[in-house]
PDB file of N, CA and C in Angstrom:
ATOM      1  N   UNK A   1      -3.145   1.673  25.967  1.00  0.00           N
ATOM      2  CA  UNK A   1      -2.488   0.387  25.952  1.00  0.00           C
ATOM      3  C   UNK A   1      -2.123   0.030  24.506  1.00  0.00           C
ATOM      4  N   UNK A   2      -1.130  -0.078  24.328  1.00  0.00           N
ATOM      5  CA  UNK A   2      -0.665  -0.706  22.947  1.00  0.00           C
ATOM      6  C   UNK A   2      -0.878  -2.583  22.705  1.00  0.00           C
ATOM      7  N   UNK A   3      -1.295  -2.035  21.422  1.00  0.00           N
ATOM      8  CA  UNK A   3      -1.837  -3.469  21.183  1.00  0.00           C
ATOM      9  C   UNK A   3      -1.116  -4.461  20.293  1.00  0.00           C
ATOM     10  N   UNK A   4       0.043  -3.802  19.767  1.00  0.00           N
ATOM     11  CA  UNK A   4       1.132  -4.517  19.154  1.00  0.00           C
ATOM     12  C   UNK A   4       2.032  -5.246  19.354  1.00  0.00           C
ATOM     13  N   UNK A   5       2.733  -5.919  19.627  1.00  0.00           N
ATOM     14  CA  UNK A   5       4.202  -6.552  19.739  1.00  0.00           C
ATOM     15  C   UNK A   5       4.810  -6.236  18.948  1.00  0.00           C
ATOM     16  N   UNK A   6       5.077  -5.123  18.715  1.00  0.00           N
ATOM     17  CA  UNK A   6       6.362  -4.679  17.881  1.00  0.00           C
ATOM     18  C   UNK A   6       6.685  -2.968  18.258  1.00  0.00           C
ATOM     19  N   UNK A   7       8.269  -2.726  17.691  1.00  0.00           N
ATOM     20  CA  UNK A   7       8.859  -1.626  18.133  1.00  0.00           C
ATOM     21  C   UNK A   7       9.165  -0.656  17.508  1.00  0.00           C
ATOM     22  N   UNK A   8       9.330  -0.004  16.952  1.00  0.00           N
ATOM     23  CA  UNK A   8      10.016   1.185  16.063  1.00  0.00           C
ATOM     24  C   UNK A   8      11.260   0.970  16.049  1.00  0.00           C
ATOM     25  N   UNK A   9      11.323   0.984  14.484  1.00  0.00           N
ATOM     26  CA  UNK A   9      12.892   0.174  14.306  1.00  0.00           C
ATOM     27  C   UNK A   9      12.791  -1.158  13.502  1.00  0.00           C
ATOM     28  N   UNK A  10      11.428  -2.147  14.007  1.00  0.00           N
ATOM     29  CA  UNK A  10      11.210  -3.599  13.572  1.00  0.00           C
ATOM     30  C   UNK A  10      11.168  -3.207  11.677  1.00  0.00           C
ATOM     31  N   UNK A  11      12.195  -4.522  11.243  1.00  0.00           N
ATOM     32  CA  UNK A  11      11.679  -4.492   9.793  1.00  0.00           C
ATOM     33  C   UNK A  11      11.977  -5.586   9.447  1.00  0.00           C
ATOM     34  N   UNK A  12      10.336  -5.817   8.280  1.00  0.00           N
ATOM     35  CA  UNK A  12       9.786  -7.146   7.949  1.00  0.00           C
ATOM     36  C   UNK A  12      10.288  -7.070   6.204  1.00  0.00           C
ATOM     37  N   UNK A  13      10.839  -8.292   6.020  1.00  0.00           N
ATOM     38  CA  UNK A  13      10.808  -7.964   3.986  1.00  0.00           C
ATOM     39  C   UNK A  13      10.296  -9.385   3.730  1.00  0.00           C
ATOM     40  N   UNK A  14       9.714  -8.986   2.653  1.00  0.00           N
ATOM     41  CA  UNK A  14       8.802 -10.217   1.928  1.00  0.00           C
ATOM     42  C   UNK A  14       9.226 -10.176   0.145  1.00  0.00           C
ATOM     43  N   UNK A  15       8.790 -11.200  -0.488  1.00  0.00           N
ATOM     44  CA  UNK A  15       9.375 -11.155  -1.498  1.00  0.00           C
ATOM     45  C   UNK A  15       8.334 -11.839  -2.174  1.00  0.00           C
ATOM     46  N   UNK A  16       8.407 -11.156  -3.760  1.00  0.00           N
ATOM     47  CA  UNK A  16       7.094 -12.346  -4.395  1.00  0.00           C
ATOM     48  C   UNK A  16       7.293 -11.942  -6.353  1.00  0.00           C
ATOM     49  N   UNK A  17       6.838 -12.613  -6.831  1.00  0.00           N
ATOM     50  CA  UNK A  17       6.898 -12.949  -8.545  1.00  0.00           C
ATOM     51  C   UNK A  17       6.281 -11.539  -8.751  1.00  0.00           C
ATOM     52  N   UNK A  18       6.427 -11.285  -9.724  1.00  0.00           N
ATOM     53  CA  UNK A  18       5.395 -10.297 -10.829  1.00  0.00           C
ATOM     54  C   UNK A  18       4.587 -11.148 -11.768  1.00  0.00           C
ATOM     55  N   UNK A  19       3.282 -10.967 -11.244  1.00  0.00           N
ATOM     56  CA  UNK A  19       2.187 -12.171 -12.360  1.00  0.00           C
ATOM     57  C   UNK A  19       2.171 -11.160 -13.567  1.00  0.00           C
ATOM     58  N   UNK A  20       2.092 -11.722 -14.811  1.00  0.00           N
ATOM     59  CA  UNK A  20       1.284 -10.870 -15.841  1.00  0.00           C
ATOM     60  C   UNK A  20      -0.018 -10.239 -15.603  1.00  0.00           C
ATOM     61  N   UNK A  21      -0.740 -10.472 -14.561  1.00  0.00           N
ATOM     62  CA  UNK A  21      -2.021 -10.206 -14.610  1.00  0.00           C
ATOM     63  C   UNK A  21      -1.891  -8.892 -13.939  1.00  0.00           C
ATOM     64  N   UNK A  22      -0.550  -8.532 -13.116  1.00  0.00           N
ATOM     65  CA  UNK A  22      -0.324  -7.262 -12.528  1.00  0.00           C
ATOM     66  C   UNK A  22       0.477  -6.375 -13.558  1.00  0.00           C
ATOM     67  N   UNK A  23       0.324  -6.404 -14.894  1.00  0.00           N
ATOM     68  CA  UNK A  23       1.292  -5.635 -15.597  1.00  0.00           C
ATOM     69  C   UNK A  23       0.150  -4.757 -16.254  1.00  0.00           C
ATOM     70  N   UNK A  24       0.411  -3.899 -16.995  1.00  0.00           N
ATOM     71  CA  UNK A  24      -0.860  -2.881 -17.737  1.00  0.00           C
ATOM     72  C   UNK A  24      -0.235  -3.182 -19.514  1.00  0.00           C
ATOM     73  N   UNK A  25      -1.135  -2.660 -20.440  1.00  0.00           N
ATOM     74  CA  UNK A  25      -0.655  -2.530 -21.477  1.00  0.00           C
ATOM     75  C   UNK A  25       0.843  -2.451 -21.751  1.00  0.00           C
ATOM     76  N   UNK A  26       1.742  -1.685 -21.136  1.00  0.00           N
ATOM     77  CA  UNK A  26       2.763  -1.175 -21.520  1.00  0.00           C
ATOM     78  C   UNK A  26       3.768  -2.063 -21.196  1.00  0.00           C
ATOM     79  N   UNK A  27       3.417  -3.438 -20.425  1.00  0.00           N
ATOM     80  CA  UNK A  27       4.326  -4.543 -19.720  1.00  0.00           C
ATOM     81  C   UNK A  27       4.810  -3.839 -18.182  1.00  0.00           C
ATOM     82  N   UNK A  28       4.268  -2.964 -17.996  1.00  0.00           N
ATOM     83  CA  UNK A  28       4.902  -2.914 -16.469  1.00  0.00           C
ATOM     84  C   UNK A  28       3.943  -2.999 -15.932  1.00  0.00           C
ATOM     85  N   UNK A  29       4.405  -3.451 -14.494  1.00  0.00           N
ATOM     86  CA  UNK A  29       2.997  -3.360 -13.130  1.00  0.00           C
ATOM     87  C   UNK A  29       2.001  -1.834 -13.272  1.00  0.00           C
ATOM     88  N   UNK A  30       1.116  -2.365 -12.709  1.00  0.00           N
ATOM     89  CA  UNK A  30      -0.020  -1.049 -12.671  1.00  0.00           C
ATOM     90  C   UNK A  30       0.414  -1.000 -11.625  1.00  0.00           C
ATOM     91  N   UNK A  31       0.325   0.961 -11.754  1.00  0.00           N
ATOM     92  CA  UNK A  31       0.666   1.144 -10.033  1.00  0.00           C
ATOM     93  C   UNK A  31       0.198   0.734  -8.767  1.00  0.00           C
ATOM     94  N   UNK A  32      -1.214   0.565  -9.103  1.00  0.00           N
ATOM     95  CA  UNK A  32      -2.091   0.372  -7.684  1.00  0.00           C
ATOM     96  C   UNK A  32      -1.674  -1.232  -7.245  1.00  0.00           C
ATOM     97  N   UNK A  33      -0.721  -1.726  -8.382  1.00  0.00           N
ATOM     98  CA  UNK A  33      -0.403  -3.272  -7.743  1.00  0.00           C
ATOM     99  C   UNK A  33       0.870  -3.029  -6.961  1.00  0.00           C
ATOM    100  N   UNK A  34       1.523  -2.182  -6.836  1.00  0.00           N
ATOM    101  CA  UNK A  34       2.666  -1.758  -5.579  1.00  0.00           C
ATOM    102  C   UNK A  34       2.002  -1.978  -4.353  1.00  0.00           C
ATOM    103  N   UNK A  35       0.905  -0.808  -4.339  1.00  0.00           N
ATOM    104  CA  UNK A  35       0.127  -1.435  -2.843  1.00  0.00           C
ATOM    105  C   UNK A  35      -0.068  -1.930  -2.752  1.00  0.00           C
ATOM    106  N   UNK A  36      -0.520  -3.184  -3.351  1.00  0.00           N
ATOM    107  CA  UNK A  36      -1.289  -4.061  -3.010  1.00  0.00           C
ATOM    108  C   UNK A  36       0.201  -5.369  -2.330  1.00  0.00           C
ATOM    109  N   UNK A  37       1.083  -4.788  -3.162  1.00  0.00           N
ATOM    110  CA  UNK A  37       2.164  -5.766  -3.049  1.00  0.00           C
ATOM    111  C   UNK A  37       2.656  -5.140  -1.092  1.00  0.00           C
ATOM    112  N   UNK A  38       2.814  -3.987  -0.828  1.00  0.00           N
ATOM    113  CA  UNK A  38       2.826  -3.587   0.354  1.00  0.00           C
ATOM    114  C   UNK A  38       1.946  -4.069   1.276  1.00  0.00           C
ATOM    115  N   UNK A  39       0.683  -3.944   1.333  1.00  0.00           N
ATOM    116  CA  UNK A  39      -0.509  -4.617   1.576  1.00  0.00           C
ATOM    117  C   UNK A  39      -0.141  -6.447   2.031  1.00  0.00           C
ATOM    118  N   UNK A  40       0.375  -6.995   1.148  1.00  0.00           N
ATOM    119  CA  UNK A  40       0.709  -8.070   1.310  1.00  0.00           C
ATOM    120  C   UNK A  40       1.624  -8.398   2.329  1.00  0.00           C
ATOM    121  N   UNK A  41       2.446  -7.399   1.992  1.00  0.00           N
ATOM    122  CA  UNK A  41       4.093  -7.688   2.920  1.00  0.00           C
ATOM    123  C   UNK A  41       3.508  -7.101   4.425  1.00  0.00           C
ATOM    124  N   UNK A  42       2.456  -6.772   4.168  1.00  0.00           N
ATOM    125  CA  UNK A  42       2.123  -5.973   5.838  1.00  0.00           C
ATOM    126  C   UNK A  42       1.294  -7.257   6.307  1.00  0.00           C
ATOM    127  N   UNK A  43       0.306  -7.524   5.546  1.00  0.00           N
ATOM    128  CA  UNK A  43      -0.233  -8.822   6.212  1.00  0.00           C
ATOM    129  C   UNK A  43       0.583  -9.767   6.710  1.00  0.00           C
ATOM    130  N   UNK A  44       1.593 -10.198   5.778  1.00  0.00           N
ATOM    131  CA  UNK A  44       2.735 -11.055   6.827  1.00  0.00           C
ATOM    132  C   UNK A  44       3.182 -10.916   7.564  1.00  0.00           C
ATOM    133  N   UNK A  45       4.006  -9.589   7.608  1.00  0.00           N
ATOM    134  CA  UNK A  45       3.849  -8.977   8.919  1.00  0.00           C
ATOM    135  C   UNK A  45       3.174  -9.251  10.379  1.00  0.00           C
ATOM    136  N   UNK A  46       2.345  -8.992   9.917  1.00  0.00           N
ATOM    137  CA  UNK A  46       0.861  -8.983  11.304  1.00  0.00           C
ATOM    138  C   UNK A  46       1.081 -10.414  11.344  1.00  0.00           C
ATOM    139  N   UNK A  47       0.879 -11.466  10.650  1.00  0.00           N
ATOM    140  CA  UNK A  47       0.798 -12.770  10.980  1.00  0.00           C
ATOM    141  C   UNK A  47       2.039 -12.919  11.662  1.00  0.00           C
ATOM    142  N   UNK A  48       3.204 -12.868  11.505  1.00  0.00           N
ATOM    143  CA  UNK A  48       4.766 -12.751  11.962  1.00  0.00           C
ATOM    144  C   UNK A  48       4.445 -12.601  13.493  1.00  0.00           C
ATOM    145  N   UNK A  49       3.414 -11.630  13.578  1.00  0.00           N
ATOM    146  CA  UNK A  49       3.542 -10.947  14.832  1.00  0.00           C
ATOM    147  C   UNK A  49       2.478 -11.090  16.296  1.00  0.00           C
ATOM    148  N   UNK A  50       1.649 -12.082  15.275  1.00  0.00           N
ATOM    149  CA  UNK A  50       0.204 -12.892  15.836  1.00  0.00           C
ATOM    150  C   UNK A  50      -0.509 -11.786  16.564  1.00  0.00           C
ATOM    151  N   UNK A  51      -0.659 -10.904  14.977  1.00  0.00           N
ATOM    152  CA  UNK A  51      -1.794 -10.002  15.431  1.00  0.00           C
ATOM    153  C   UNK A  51      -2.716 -10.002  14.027  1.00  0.00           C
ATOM    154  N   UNK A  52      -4.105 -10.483  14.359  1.00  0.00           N
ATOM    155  CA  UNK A  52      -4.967 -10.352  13.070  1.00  0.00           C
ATOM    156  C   UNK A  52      -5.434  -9.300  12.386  1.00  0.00           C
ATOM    157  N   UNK A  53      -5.207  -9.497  10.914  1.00  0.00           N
ATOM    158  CA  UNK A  53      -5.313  -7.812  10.329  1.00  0.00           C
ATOM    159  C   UNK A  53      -6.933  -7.610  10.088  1.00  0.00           C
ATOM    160  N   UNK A  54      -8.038  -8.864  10.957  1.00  0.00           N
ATOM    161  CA  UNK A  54      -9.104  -8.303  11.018  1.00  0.00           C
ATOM    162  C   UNK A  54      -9.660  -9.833  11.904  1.00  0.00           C
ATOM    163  N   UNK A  55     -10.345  -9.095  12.311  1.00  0.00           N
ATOM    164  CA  UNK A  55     -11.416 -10.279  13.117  1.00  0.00           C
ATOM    165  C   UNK A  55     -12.593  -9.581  13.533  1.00  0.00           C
ATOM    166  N   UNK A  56     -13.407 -10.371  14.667  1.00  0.00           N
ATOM    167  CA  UNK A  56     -14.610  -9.761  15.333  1.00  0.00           C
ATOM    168  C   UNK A  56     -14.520  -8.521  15.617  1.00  0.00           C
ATOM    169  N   UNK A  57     -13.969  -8.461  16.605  1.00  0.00           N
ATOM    170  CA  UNK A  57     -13.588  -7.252  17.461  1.00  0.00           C
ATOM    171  C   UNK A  57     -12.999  -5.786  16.885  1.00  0.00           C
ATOM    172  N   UNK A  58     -12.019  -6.297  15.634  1.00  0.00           N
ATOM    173  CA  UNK A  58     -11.335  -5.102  15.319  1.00  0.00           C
ATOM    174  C   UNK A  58     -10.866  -5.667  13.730  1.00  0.00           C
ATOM    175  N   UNK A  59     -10.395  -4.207  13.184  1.00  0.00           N
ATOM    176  CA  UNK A  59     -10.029  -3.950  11.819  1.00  0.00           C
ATOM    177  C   UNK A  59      -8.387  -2.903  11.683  1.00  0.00           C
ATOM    178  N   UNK A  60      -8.048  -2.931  10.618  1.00  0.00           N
ATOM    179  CA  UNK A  60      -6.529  -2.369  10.614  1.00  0.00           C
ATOM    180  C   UNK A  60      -6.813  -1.490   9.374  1.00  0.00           C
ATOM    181  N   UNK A  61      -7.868  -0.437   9.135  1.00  0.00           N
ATOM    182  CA  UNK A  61      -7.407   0.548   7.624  1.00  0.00           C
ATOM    183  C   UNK A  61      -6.845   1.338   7.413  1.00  0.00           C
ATOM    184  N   UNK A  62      -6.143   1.810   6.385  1.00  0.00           N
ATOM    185  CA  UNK A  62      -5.466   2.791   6.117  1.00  0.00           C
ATOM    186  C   UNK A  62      -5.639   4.271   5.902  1.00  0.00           C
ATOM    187  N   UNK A  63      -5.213   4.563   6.700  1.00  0.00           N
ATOM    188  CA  UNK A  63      -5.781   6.642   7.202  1.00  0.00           C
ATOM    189  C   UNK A  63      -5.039   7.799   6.418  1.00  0.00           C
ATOM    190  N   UNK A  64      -4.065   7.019   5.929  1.00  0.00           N
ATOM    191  CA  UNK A  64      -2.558   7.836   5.463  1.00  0.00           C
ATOM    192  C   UNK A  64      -1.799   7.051   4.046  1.00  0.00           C
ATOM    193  N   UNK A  65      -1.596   7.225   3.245  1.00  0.00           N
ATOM    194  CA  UNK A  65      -0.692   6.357   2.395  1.00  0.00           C
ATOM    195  C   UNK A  65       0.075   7.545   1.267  1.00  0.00           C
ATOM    196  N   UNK A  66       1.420   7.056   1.253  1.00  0.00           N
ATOM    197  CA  UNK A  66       2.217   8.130   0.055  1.00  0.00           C
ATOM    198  C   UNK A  66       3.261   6.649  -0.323  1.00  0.00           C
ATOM    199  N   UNK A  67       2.955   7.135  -1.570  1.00  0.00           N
ATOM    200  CA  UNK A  67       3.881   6.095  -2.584  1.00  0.00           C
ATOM    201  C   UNK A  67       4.506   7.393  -3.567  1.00  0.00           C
ATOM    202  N   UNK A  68       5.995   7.114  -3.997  1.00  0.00           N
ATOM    203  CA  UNK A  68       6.422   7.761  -4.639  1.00  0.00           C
ATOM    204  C   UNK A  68       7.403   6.419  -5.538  1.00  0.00           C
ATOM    205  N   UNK A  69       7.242   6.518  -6.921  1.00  0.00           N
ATOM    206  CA  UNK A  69       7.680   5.563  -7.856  1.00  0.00           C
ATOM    207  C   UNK A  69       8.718   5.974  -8.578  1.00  0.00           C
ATOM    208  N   UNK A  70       9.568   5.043  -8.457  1.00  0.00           N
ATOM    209  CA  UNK A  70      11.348   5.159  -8.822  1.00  0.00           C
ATOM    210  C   UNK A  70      11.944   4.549 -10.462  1.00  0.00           C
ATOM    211  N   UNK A  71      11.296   3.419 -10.542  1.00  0.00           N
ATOM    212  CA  UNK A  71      11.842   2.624 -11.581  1.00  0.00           C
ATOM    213  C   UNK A  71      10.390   1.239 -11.433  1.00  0.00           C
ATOM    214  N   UNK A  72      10.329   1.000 -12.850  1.00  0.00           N
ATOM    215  CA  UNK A  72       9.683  -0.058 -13.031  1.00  0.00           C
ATOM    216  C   UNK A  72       9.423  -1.174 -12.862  1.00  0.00           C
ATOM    217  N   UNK A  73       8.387  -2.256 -12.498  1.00  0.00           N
ATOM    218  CA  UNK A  73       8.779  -3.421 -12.599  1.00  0.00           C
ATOM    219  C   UNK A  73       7.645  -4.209 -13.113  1.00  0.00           C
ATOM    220  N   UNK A  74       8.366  -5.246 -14.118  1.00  0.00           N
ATOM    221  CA  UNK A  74       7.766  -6.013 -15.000  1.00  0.00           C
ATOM    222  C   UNK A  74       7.602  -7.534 -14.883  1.00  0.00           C
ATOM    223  N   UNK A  75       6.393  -7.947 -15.648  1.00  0.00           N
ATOM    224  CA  UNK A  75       6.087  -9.472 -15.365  1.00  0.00           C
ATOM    225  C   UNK A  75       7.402 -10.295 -15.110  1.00  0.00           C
ATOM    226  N   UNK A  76       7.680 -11.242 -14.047  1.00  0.00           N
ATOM    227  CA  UNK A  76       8.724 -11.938 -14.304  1.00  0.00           C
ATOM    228  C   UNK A  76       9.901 -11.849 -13.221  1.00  0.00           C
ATOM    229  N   UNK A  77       9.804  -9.984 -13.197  1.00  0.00           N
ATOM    230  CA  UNK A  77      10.619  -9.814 -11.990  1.00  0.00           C
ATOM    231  C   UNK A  77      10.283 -10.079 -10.630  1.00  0.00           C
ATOM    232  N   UNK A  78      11.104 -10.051  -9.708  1.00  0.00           N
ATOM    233  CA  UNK A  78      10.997 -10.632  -8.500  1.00  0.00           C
ATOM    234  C   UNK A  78      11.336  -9.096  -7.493  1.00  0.00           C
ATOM    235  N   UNK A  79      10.356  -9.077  -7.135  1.00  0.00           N
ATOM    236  CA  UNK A  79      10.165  -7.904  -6.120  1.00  0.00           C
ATOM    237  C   UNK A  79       9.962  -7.858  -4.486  1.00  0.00           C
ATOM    238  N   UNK A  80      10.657  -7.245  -3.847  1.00  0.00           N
ATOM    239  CA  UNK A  80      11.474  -7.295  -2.509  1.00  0.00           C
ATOM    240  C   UNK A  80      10.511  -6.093  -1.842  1.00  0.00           C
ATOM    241  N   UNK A  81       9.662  -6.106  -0.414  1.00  0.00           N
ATOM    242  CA  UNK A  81       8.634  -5.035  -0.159  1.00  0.00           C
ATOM    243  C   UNK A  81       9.586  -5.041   1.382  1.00  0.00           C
ATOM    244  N   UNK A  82       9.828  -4.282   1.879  1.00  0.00           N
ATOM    245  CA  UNK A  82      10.698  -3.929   3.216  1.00  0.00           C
ATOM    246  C   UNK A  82       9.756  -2.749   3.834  1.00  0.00           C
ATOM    247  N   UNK A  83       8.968  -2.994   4.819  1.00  0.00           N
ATOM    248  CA  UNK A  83       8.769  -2.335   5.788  1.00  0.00           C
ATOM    249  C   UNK A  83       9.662  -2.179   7.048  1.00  0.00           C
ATOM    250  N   UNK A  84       9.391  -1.047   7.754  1.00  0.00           N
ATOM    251  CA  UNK A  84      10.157  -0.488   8.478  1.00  0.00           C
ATOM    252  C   UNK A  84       9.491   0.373   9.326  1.00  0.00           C
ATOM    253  N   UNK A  85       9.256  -0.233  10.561  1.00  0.00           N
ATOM    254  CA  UNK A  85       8.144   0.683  11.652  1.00  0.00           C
ATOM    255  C   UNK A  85       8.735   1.668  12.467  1.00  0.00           C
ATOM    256  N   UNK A  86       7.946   2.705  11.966  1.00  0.00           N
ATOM    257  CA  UNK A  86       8.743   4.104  12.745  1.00  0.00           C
ATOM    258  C   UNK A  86       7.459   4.763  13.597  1.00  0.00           C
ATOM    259  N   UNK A  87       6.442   4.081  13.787  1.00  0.00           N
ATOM    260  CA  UNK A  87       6.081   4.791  14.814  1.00  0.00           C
ATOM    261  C   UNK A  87       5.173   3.689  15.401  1.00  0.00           C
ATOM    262  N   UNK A  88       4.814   3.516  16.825  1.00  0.00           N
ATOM    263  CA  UNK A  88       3.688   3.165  17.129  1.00  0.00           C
ATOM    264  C   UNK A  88       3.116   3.227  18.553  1.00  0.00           C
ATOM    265  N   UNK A  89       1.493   3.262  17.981  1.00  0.00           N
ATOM    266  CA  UNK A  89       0.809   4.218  19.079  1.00  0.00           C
ATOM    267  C   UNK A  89      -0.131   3.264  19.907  1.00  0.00           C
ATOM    268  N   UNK A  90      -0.905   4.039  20.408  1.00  0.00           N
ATOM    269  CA  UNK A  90      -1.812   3.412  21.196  1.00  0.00           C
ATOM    270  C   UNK A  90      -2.885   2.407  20.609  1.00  0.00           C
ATOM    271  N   UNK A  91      -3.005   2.990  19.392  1.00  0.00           N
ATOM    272  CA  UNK A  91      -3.826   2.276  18.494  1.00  0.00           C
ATOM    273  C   UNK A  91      -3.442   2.355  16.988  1.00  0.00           C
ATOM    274  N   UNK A  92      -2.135   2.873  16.335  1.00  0.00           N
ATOM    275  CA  UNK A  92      -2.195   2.888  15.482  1.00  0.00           C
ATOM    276  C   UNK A  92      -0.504   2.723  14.841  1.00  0.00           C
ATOM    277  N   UNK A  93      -0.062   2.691  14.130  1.00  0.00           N
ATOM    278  CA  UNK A  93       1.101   1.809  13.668  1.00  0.00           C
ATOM    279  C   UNK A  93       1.421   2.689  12.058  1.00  0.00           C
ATOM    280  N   UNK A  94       2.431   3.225  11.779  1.00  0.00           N
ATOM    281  CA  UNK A  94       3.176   3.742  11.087  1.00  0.00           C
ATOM    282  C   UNK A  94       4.283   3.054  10.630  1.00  0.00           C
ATOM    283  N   UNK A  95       4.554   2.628   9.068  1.00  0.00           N
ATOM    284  CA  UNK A  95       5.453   2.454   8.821  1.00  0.00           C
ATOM    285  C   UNK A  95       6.250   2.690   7.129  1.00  0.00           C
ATOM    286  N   UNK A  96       7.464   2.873   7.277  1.00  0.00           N
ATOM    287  CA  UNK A  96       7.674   3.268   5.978  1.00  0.00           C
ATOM    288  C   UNK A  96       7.795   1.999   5.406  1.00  0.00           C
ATOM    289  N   UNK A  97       8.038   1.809   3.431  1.00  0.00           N
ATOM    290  CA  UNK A  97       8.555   0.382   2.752  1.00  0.00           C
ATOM    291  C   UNK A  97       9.302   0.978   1.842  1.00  0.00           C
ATOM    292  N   UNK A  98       9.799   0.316   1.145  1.00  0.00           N
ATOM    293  CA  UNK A  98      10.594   0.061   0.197  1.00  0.00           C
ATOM    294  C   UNK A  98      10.059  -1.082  -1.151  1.00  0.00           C
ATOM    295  N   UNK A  99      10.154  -0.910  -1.952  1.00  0.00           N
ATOM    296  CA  UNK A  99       9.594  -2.081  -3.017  1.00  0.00           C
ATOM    297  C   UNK A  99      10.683  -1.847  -4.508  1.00  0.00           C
ATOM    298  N   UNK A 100      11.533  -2.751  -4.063  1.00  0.00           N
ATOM    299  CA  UNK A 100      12.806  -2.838  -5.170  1.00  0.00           C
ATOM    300  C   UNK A 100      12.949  -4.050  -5.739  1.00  0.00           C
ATOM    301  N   UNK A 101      13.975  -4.210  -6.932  1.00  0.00           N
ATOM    302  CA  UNK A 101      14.054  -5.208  -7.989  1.00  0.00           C
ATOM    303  C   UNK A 101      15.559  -5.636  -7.719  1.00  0.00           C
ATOM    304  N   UNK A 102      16.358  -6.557  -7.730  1.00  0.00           N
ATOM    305  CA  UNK A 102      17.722  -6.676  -7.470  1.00  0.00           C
ATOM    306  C   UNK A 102      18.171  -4.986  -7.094  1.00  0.00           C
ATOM    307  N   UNK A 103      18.168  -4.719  -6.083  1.00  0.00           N
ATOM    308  CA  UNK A 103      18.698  -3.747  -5.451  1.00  0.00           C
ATOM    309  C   UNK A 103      18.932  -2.273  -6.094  1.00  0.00           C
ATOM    310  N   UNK A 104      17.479  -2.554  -6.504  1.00  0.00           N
ATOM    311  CA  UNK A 104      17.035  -1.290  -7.214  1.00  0.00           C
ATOM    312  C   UNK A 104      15.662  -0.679  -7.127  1.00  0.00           C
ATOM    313  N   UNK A 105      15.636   0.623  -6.673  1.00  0.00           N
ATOM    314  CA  UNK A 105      14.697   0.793  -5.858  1.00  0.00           C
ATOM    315  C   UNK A 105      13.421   1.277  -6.953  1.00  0.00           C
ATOM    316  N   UNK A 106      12.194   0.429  -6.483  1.00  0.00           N
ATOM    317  CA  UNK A 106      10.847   0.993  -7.226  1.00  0.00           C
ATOM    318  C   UNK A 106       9.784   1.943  -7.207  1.00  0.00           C
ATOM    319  N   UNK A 107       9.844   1.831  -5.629  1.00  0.00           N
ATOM    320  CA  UNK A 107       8.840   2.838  -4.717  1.00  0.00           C
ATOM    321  C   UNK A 107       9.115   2.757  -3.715  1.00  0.00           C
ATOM    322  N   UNK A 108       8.749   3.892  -2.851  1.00  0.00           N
ATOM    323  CA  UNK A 108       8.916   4.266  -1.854  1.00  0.00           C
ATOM    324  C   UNK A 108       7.873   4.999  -1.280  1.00  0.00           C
ATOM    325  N   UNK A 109       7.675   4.767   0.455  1.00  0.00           N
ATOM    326  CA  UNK A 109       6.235   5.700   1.024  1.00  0.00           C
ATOM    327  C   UNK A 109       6.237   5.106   2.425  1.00  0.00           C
ATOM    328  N   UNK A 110       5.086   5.773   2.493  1.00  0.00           N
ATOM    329  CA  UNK A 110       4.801   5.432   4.520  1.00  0.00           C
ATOM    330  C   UNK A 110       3.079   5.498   4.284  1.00  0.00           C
ATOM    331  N   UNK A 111       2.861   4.177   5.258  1.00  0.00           N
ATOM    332  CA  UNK A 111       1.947   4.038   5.654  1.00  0.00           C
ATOM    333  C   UNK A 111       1.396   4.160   6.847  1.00  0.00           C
ATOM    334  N   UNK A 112      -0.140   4.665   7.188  1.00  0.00           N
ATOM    335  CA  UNK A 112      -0.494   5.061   9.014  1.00  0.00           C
ATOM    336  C   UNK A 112      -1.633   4.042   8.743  1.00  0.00           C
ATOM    337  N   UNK A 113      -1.806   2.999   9.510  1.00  0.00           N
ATOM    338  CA  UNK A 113      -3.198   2.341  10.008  1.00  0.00           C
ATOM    339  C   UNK A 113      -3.418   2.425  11.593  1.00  0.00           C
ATOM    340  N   UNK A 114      -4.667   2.370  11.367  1.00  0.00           N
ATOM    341  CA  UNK A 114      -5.229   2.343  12.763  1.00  0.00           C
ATOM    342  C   UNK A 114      -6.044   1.357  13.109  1.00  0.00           C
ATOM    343  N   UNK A 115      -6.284   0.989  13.934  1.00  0.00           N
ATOM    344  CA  UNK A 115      -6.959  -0.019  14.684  1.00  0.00           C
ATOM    345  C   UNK A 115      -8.519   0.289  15.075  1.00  0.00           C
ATOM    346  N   UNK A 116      -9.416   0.035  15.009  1.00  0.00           N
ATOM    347  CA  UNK A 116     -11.038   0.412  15.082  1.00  0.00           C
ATOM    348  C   UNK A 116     -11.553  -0.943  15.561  1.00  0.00           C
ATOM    349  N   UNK A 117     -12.144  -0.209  16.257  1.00  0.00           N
ATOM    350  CA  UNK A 117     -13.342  -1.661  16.876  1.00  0.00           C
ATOM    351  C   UNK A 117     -14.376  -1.613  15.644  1.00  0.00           C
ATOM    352  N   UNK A 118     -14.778  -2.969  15.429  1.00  0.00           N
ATOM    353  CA  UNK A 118     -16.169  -3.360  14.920  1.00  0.00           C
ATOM    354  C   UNK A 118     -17.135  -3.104  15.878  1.00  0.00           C
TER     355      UNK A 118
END
């Protein structure tokens, strides 16, 4: 039984600041703040979709993740995260993103979570 309301094909974009506190020495974002920025845009997602990305019963972690990084982005800029669901299963949900700057692309990857009972 699928536990989602959503289809392959569905795509969610979210949008948000670059804090300084996500930049490294060099003025650009640290990488691991891409995911986290994905991470984000997926939680809205799930809320979008009135499915909780954790409660009693169940949890949503990540089994699979590939990020591949294009171009930079720095405190100030305004960054665009586009998921795009290409697969989903009985229990588990695949999707690729996008994370670009005025229409310029930063990273790119696919994510697999799965669904687990507590």
């Amino acid at each position: 039984m699928n536990h989602l309301s959503t289809t392959i094909g569905t795509v969610y974009t979210y949008e948000r600041a670059i804090a300084f506190a996500d930049t490294d020495m060099s003025g650009r974002v640290h990488f691991t703040m891409v995911l986290r920025y994905v991470e984000e845009a997926e939680h809205a997602f799930f809320a979008s979709i009135s499915e909780p990305v954790t409660c009693d019963t169940h949890g949503w972690p990540r089994v699979h993740v590939t990020c591949d990084y294009r171009s930079a982005l720095s405190f100030g800029d305004r960054a665009t995260v586009k998921l795009v669901v290409t697969e989903v299963g009985n229990r588990s949900l695949k999707y690729c993103f996008t994370v670009d700057k005025n229409e310029t692309l930063c990273a790119e990857g696919n994510i697999v979570i799965v669904r687990i009972s507590k």
